[in-house]
N, C-alpha and C. Protein backbone atom coordinates (compact mmCIF):
# COMPACT_ATOMS: atom_id res chain seq x y z
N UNK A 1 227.97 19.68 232.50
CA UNK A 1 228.30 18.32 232.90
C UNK A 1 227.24 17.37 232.32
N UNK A 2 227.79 16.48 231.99
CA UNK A 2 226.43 15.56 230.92
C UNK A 2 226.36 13.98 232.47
N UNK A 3 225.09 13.65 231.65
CA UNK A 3 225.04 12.31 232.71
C UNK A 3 226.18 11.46 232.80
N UNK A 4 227.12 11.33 231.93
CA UNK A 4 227.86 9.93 231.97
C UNK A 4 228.72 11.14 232.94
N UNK A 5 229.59 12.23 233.23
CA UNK A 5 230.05 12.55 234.23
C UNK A 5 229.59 12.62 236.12
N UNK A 6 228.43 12.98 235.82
CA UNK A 6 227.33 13.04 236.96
C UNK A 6 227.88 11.39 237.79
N UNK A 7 227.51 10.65 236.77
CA UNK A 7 227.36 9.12 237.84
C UNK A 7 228.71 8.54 236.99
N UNK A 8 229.85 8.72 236.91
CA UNK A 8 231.24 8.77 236.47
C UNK A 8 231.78 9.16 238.10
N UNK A 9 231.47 10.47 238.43
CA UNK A 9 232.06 11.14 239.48
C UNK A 9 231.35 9.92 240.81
N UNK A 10 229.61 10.14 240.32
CA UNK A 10 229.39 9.13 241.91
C UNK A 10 229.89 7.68 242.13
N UNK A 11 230.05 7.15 241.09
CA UNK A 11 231.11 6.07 241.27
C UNK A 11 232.07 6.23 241.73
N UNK A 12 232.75 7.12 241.42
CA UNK A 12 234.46 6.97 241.96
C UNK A 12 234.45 7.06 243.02
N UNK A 13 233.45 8.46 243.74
CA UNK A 13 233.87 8.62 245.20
C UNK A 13 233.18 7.35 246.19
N UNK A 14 232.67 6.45 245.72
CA UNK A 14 232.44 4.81 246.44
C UNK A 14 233.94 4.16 246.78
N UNK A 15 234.98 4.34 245.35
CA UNK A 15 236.04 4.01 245.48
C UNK A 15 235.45 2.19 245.19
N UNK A 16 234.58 1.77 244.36
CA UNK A 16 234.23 0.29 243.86
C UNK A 16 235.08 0.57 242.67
N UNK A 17 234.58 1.23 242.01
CA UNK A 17 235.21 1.47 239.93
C UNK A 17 236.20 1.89 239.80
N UNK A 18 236.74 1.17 238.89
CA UNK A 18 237.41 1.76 237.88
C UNK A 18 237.19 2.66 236.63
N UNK A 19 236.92 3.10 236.68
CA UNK A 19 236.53 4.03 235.61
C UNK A 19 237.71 4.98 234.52
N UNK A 20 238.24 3.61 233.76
CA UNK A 20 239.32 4.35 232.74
C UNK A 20 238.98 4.54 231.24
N UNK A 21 237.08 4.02 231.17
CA UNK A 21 236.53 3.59 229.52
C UNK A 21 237.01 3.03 229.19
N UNK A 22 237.74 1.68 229.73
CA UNK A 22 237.23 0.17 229.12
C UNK A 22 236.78 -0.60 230.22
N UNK A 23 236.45 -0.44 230.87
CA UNK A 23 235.79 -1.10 231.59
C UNK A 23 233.88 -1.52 231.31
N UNK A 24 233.44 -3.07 231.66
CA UNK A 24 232.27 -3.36 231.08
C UNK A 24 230.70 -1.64 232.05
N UNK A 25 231.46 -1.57 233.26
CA UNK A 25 230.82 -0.18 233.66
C UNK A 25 230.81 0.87 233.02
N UNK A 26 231.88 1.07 232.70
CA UNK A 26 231.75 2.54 231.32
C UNK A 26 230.68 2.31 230.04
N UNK A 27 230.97 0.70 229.78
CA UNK A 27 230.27 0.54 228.73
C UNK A 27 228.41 0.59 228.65
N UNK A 28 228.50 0.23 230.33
CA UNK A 28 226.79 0.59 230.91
C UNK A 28 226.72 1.76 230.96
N UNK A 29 227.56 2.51 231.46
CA UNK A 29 227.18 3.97 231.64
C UNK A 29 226.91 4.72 230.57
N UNK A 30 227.34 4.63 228.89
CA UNK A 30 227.13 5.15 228.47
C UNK A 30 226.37 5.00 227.56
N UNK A 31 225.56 3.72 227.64
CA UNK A 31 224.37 3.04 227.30
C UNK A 31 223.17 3.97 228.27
N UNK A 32 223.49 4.06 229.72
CA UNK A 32 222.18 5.12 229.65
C UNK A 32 222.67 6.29 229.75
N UNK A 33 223.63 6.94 229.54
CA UNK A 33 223.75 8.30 229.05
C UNK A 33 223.15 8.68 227.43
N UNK A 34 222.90 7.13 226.55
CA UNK A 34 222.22 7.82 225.59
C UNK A 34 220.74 8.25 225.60
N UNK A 35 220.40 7.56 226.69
CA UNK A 35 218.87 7.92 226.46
C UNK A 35 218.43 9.47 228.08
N UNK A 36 218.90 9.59 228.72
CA UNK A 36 219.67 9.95 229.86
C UNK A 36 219.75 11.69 229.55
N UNK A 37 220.77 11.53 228.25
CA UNK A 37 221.07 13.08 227.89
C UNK A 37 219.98 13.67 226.94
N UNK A 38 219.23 11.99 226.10
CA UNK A 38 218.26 13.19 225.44
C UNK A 38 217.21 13.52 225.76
N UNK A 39 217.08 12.91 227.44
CA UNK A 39 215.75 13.28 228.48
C UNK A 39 215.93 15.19 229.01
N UNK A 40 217.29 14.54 229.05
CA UNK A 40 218.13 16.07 230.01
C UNK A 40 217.77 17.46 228.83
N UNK A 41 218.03 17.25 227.25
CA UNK A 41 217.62 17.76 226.51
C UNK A 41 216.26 18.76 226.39
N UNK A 42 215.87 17.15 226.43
CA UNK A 42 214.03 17.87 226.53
C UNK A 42 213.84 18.51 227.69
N UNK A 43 213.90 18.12 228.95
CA UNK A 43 213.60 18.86 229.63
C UNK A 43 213.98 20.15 229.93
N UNK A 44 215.31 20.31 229.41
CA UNK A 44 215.97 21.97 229.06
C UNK A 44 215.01 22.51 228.19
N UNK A 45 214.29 22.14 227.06
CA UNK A 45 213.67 22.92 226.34
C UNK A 45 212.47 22.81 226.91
N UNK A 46 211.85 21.59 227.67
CA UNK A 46 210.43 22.11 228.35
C UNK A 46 210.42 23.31 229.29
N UNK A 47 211.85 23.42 230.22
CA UNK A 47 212.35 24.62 231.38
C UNK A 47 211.77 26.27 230.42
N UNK A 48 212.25 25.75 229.22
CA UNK A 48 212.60 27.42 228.85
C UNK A 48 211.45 27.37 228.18
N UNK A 49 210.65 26.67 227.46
CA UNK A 49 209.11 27.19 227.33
C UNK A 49 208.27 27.15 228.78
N UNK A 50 208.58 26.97 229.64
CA UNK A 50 207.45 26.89 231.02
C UNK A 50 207.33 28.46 230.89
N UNK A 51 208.33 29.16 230.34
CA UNK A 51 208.27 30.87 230.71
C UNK A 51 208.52 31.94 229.55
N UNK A 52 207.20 32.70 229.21
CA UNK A 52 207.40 33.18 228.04
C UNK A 52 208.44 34.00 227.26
N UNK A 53 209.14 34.32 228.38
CA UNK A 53 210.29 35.52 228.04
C UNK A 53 211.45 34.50 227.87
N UNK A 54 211.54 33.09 227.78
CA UNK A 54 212.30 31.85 226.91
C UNK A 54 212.05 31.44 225.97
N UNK A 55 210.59 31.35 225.87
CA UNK A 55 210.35 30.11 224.73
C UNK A 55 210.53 30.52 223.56
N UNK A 56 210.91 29.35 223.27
CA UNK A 56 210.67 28.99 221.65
C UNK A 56 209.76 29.62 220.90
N UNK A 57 210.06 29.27 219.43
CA UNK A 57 208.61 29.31 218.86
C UNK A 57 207.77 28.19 218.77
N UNK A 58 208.16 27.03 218.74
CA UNK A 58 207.32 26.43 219.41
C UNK A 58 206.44 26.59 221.12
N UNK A 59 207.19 26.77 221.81
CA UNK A 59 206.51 27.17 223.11
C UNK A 59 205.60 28.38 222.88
N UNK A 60 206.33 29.33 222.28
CA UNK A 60 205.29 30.78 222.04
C UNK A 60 204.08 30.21 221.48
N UNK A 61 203.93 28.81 220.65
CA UNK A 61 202.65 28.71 219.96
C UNK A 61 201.89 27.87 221.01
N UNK A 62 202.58 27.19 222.05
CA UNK A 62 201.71 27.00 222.84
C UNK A 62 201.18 28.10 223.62
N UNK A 63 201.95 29.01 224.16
CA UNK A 63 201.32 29.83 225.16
C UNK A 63 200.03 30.22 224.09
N UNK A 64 200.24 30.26 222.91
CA UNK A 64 199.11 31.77 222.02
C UNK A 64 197.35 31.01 222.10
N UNK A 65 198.02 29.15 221.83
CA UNK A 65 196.77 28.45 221.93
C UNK A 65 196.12 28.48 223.34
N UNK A 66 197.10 28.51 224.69
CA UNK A 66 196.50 28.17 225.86
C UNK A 66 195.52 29.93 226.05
N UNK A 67 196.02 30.51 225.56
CA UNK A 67 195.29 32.22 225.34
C UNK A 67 194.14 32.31 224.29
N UNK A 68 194.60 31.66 223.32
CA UNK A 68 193.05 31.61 222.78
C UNK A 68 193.66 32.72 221.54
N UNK A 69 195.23 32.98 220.94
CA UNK A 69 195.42 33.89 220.21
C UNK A 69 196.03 33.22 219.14
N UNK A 70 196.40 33.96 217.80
CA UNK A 70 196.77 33.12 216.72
C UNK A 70 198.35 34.00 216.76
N UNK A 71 198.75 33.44 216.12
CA UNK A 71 200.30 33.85 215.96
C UNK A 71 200.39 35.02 215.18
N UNK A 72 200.88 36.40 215.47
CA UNK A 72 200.93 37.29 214.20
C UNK A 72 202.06 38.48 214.52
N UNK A 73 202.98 38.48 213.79
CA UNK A 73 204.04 39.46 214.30
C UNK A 73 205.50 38.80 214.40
N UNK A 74 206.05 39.47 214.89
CA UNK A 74 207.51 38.82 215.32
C UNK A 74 208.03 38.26 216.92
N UNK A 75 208.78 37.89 216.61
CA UNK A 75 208.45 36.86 218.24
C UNK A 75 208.18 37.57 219.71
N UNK A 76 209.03 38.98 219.57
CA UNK A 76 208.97 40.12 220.74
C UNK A 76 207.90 40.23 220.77
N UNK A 77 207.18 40.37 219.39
CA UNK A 77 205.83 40.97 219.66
C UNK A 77 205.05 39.85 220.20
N UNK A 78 205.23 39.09 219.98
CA UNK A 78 204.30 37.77 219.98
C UNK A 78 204.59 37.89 221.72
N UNK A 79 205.55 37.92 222.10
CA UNK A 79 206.13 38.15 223.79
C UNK A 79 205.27 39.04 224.11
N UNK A 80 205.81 39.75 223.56
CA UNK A 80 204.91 41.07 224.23
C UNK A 80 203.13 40.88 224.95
N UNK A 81 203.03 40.40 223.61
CA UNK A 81 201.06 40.08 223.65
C UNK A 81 200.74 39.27 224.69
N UNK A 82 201.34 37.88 224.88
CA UNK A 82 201.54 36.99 225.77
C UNK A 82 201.13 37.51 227.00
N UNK A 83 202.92 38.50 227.84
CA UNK A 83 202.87 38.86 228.59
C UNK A 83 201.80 40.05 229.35
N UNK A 84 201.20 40.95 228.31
CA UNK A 84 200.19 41.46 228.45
C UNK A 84 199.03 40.78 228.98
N UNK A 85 198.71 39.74 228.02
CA UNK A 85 197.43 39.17 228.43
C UNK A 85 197.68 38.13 229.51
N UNK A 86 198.74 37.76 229.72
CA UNK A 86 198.92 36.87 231.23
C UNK A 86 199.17 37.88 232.15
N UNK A 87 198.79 38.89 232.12
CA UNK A 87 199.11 40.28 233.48
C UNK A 87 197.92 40.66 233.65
N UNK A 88 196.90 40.17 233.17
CA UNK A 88 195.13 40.95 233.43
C UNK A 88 195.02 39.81 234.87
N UNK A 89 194.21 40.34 235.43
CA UNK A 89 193.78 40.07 237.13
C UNK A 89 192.73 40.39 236.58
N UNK A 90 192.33 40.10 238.47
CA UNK A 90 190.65 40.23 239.30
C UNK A 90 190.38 41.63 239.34
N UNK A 91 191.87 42.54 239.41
CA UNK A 91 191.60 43.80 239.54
C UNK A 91 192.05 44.77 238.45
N UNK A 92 191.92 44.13 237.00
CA UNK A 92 191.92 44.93 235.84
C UNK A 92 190.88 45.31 235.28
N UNK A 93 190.08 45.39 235.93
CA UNK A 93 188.41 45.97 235.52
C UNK A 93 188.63 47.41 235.05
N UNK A 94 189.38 48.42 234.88
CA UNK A 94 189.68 49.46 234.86
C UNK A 94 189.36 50.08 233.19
N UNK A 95 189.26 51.12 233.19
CA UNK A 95 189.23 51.66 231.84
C UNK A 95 190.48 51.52 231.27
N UNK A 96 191.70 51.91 231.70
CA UNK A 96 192.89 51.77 231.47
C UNK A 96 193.86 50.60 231.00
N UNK A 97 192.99 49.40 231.91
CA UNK A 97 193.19 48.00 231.88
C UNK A 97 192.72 47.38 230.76
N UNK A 98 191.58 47.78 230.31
CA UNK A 98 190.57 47.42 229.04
C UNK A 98 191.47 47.75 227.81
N UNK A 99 191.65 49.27 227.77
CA UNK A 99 192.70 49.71 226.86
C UNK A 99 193.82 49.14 226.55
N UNK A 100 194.40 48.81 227.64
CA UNK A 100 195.47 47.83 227.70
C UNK A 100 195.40 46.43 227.37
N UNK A 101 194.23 45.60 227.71
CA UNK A 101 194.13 44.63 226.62
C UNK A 101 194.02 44.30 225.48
N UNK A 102 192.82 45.65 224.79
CA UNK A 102 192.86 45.50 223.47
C UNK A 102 193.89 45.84 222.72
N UNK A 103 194.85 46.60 223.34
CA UNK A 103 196.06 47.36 222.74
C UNK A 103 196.94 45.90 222.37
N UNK A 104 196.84 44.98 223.23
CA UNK A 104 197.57 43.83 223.49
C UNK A 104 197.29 42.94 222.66
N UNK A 105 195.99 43.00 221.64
CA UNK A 105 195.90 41.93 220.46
C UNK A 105 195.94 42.85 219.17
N UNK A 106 195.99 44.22 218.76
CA UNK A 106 196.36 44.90 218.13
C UNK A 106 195.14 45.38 217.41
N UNK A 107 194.01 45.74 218.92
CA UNK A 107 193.34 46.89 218.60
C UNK A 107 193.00 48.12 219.48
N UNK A 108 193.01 49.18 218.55
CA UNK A 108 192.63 50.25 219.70
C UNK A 108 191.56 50.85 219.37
N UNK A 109 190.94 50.86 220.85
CA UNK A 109 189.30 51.10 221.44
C UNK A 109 189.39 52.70 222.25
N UNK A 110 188.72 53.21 221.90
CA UNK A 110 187.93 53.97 222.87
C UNK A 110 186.18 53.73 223.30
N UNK A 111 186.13 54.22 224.83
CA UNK A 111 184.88 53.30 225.41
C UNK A 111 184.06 54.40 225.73
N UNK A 112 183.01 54.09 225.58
CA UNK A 112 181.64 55.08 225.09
C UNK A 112 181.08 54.30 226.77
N UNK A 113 180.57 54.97 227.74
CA UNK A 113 179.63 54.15 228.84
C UNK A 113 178.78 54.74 228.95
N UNK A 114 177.53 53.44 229.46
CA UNK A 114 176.27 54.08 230.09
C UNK A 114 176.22 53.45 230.94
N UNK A 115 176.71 54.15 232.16
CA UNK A 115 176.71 53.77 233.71
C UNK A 115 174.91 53.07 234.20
N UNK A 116 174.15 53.59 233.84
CA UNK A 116 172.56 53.46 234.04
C UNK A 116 172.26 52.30 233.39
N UNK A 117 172.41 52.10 232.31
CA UNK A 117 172.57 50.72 231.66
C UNK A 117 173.21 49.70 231.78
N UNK A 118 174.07 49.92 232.18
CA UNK A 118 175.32 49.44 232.98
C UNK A 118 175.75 48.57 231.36
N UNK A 119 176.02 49.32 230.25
CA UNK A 119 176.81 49.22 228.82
C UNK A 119 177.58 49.72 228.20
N UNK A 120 178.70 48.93 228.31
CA UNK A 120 179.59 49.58 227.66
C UNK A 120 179.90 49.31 225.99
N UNK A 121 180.12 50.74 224.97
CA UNK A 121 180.43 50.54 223.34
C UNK A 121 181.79 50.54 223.67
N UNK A 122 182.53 49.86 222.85
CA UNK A 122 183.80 49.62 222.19
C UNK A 122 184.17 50.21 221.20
N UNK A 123 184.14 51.50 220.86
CA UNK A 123 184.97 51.64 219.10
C UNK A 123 186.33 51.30 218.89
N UNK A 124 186.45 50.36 218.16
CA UNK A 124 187.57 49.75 217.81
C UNK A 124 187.84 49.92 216.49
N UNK A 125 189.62 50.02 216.23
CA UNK A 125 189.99 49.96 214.68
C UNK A 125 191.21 48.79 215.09
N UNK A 126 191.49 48.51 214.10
CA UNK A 126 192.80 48.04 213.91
C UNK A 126 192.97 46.39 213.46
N UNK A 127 191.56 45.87 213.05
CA UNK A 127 191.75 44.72 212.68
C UNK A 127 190.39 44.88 211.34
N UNK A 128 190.91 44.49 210.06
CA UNK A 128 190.63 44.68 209.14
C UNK A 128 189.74 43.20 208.62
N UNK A 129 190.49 41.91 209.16
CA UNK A 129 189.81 40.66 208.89
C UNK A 129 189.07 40.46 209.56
N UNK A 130 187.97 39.67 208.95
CA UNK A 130 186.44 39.33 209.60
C UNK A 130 187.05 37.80 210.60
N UNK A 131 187.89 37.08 210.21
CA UNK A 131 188.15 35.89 210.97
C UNK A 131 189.10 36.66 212.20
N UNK A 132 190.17 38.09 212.04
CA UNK A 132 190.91 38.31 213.09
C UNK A 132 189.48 38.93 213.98
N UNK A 133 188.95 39.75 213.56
CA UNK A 133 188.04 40.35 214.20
C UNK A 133 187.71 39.34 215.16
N UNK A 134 186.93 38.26 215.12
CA UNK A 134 185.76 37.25 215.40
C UNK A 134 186.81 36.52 216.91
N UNK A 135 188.33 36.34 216.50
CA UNK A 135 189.22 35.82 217.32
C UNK A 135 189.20 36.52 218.46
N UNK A 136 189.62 37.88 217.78
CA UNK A 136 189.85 38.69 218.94
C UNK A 136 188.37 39.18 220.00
N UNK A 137 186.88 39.00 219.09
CA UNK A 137 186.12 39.11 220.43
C UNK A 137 185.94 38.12 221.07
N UNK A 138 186.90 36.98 220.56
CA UNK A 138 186.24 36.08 221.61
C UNK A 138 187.43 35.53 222.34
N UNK A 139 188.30 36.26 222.28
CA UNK A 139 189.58 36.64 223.28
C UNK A 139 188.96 37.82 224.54
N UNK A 140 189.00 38.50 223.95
CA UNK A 140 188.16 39.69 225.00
C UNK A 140 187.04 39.28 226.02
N UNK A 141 185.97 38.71 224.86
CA UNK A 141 184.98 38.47 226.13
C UNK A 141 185.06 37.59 227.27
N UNK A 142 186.55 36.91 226.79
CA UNK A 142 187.11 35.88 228.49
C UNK A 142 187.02 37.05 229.42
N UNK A 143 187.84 38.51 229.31
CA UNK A 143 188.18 39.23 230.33
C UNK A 143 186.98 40.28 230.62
N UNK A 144 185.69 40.06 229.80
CA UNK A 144 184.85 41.37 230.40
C UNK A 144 184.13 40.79 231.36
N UNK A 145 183.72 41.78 232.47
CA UNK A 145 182.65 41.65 233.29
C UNK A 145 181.83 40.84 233.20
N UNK A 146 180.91 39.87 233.70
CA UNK A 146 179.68 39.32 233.20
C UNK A 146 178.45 40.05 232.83
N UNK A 147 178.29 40.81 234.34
CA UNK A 147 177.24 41.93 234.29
C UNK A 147 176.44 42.54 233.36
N UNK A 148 178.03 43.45 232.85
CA UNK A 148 177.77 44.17 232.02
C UNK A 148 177.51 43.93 230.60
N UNK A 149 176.64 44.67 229.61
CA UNK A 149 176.29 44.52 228.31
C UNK A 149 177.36 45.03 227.29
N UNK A 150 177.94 44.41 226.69
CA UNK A 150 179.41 44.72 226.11
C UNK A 150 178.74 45.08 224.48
N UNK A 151 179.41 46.09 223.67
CA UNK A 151 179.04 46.02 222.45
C UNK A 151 180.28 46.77 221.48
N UNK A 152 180.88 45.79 220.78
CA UNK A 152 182.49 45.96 220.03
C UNK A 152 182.57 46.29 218.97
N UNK A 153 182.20 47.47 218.78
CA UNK A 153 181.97 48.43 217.14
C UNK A 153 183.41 48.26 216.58
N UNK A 154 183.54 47.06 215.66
CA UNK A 154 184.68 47.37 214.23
C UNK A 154 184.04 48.79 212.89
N UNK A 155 182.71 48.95 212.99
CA UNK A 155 182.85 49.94 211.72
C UNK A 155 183.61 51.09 211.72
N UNK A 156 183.50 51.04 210.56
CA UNK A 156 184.41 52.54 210.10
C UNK A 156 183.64 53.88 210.26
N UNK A 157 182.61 53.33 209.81
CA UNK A 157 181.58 54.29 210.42
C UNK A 157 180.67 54.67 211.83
N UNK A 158 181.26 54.74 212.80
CA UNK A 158 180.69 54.92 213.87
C UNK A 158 179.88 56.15 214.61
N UNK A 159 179.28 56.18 215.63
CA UNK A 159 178.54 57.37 215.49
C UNK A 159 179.29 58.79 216.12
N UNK A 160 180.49 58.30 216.39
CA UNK A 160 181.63 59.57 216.66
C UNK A 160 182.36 60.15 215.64
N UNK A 161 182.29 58.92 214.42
CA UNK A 161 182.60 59.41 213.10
C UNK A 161 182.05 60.41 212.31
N UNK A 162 180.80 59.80 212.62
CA UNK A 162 179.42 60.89 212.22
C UNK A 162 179.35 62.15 212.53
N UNK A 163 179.58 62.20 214.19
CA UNK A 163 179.50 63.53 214.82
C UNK A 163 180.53 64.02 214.60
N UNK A 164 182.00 63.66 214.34
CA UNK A 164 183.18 64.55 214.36
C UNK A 164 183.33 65.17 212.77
N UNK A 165 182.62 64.62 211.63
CA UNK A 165 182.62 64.95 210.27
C UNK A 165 182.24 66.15 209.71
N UNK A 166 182.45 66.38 208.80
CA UNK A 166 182.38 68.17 208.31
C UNK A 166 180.78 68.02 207.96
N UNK A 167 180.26 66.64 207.78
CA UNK A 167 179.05 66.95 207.20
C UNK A 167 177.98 67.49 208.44
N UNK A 168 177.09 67.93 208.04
CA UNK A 168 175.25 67.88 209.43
C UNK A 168 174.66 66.61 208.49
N UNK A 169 173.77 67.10 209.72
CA UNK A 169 172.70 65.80 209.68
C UNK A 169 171.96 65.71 208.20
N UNK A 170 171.57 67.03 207.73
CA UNK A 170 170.85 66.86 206.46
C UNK A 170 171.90 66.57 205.31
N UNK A 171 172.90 66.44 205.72
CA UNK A 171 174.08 66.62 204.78
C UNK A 171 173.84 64.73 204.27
N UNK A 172 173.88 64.18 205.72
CA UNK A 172 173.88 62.65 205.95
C UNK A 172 172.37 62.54 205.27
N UNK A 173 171.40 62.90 205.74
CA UNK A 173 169.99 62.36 205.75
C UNK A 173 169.49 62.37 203.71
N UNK A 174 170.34 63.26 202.66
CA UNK A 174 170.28 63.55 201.76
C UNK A 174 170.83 62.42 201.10
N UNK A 175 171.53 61.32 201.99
CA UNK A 175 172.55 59.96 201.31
C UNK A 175 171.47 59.09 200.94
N UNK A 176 170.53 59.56 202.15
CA UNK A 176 169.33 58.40 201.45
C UNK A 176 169.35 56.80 202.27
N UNK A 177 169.96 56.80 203.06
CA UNK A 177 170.17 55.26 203.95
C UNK A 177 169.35 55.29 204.93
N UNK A 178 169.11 54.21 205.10
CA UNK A 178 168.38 54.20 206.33
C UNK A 178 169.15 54.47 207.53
N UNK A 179 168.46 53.99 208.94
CA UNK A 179 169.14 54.15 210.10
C UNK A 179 169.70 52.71 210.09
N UNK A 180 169.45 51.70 209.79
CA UNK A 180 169.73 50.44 209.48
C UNK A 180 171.28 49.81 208.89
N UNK A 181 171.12 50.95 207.94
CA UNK A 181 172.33 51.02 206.80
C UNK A 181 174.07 51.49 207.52
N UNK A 182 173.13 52.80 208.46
CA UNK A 182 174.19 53.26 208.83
C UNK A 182 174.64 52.75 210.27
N UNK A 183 173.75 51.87 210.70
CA UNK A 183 173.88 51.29 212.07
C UNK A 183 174.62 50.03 212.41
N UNK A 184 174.04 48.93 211.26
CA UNK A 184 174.21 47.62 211.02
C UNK A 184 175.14 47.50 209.48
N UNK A 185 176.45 47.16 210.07
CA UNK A 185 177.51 47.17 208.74
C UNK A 185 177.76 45.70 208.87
N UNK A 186 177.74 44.74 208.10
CA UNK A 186 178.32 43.13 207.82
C UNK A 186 179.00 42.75 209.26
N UNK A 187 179.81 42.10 209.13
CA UNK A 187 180.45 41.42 210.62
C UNK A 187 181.11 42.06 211.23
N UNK A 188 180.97 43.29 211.53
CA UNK A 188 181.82 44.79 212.03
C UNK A 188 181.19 45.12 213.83
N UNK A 189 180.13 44.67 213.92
CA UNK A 189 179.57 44.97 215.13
C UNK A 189 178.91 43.81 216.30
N UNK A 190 179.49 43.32 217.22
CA UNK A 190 179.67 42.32 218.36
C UNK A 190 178.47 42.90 219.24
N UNK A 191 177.55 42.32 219.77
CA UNK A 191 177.39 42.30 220.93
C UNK A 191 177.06 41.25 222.01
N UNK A 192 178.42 41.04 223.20
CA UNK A 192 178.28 40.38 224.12
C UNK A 192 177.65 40.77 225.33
């Protein structure tokens, strides 16, 4: 039902109008039905971006900015991520939960802890750019702990890499690098 029916109908049942479209009332009425329907418009499309499992792609690019994420994928996915990261709480502190976030910007971590230190390592793969990298820790560190000492290993070389490899230690120590070399790789390693 468009506006010029809406207040078409509430006229009649007054029983004042005539309402046959020529009348100088029809001719008002549909003077603000033009501006009227393309309010009604917008606000249909503001309705269905208020909620991510509607919007647009325009709306999806708002939700990604109000998240702090860049657009990458196809729109499900882009849903997907959204809805993930608008589902973390007060009570996603969890190992599981963690996993589940990073899984949610399209990296996957396994978490190294030192309860005594109260620090947690991150080995992470799955983002290859130094600008996605940089986004995504500073997407993350909205949701970590304060407390705790966070540290978000992108290398390829990590020290589980090391240990799970066919080589030993003298195998490594014969490469000739320092501990430096093999510790500290370019923009690969975060700590918040």
């Amino acid at each position: 039902m468009t506006a010029r029916d809406t207040m078409a109908s509430a006229l009649r049942s007054t029983g004042l109008y005539t309402l046959n479209g020529k009348t100088l009332v029809d001719q008002e009425l549909l003077a603000y039905c033009a501006a009227l329907d393309t309010l009604y418009e917008r606000l249909e499309v503001c309705k269905q971006d208020s909620f991510i499992g509607t919007a647009s792609e325009t709306g999806l690019l708002r939700w990604e900015a109000l998240f702090g994420l860049k657009a990458h994928g196809s729109l499900e996915e882009r849903r997907e991520v959204l809805l993930q990261c608008g589902a973390v709480q007060n009570t996603s502190n969890t190992r599981s939960a963690f996993l589940e976030l990073f899984q949610s910007i399209g990296v996957e971590a396994t978490i190294l802890e030192d309860p005594v230190g109260q620090e947690l390592c991150f080995s992470c793969t799955g983002l290859d750019d130094p600008e996605e990298r940089a986004d995504a820790v500073a997407y993350i560190q909205r949701f970590l702990p304060a407390h705790l000492k966070v540290l978000l290993d992108f290398r390829e070389l990590s020290w589980n890499t090391i240990d799970r490899a066919a080589q030993t230690f003298d195998e490594w120590d014969a490469k000739g690098c320092t501990w430096d070399q093999l510790d500290l790789i370019g923009e690969a390693l975060f700590e918040i």
